[in-house]
Protein backbone atom coordinates (compact mmCIF):
# COMPACT_ATOMS: atom_id res chain seq x y z
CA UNK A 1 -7.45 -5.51 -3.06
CA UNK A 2 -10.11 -5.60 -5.83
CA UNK A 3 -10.73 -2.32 -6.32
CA UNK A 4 -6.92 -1.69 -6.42
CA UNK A 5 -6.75 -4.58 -9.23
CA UNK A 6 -9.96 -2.67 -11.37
CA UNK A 7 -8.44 0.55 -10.34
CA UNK A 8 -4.63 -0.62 -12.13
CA UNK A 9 -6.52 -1.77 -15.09
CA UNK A 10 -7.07 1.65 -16.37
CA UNK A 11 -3.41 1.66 -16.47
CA UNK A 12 -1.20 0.42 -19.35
CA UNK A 13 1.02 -2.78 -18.77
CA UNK A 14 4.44 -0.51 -18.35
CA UNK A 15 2.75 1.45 -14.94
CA UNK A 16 1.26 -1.95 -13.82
CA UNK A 17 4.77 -3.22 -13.46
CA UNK A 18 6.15 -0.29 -12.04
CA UNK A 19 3.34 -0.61 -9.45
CA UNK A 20 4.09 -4.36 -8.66
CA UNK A 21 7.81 -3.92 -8.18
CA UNK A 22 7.33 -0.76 -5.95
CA UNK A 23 3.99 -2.41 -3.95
CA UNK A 24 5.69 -5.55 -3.47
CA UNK A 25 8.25 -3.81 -1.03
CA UNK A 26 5.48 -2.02 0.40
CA UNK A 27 2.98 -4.90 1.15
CA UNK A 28 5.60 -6.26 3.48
CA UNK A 29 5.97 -3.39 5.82
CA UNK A 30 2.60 -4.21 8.07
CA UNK A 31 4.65 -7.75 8.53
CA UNK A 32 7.49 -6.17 9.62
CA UNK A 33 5.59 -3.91 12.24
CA UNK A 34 3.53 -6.70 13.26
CA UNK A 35 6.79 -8.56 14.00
CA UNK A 36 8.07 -5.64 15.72
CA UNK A 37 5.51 -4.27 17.73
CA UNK A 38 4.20 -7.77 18.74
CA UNK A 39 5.71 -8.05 22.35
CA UNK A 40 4.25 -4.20 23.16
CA UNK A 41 0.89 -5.73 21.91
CA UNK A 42 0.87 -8.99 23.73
CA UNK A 43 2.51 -6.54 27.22
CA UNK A 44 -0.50 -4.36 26.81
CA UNK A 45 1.00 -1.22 26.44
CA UNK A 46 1.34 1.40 23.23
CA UNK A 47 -0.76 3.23 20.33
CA UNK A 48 -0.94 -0.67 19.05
CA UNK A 49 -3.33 -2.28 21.96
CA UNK A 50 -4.99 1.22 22.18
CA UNK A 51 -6.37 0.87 18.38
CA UNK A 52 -7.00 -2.72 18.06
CA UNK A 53 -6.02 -5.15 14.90
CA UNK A 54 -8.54 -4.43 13.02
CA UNK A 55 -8.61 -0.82 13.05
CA UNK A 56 -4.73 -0.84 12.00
CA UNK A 57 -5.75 -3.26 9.13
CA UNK A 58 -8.22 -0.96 8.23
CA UNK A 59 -6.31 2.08 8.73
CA UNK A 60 -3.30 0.51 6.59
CA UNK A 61 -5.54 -0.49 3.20
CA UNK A 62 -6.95 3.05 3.18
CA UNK A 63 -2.92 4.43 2.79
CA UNK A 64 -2.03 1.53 0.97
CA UNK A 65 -4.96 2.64 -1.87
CA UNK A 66 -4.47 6.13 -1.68
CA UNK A 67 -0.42 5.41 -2.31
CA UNK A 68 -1.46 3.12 -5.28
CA UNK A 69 -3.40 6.24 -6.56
CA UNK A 70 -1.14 9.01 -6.23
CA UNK A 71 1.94 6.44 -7.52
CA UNK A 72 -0.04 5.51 -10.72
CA UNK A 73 -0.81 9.50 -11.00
CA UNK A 74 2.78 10.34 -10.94
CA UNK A 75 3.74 7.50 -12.90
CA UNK A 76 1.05 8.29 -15.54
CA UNK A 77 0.65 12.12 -16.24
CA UNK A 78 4.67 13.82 -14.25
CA UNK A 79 6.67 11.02 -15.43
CA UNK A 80 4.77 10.40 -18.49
CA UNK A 81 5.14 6.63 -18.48
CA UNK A 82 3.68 4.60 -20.86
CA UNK A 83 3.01 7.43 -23.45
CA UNK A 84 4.38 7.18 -26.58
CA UNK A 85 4.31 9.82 -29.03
């Protein structure tokens, strides 16, 4: 999550806050699949035992950083937010 934070603070305050209120949705997704998929972990069947924890914690910060990229791209230079003038 650090190099997300130094990463957003290229940004100016009005993309920051468009970040947090779309990330904060996001960020609670692996919850909701960790709830979900639990009983097919703990059975021992499924892509989730087949990976491992770890790996899917890995796996979900690398899309979770590349997201924050391409969102603050969008934001900043197709939507033009932030830029006054």
């Amino acid at each position: 999550m650090l190099p997300t934070a130094l990463y957003l603070l290229i940004f100016n305050q009005t993309i920051q806050q468009s970040w947090w209120r779309w990330a904060r949705f996001v960020l609670l997704v692996p919850f909701a699949l960790i709830i979900l998929l639990l009983p097919m972990y703990q059975s021992g069947g499924g892509f989730i035992s087949f990976v491992g924890t770890t790996d899917l914690v890995i796996l979900w910060g690398i899309l979770f950083a590349a997201a924050t990229v391409l969102y603050t791209l969008y934001q900043r230079f197709y939507l033009k937010t932030g830029v006054t003038g």
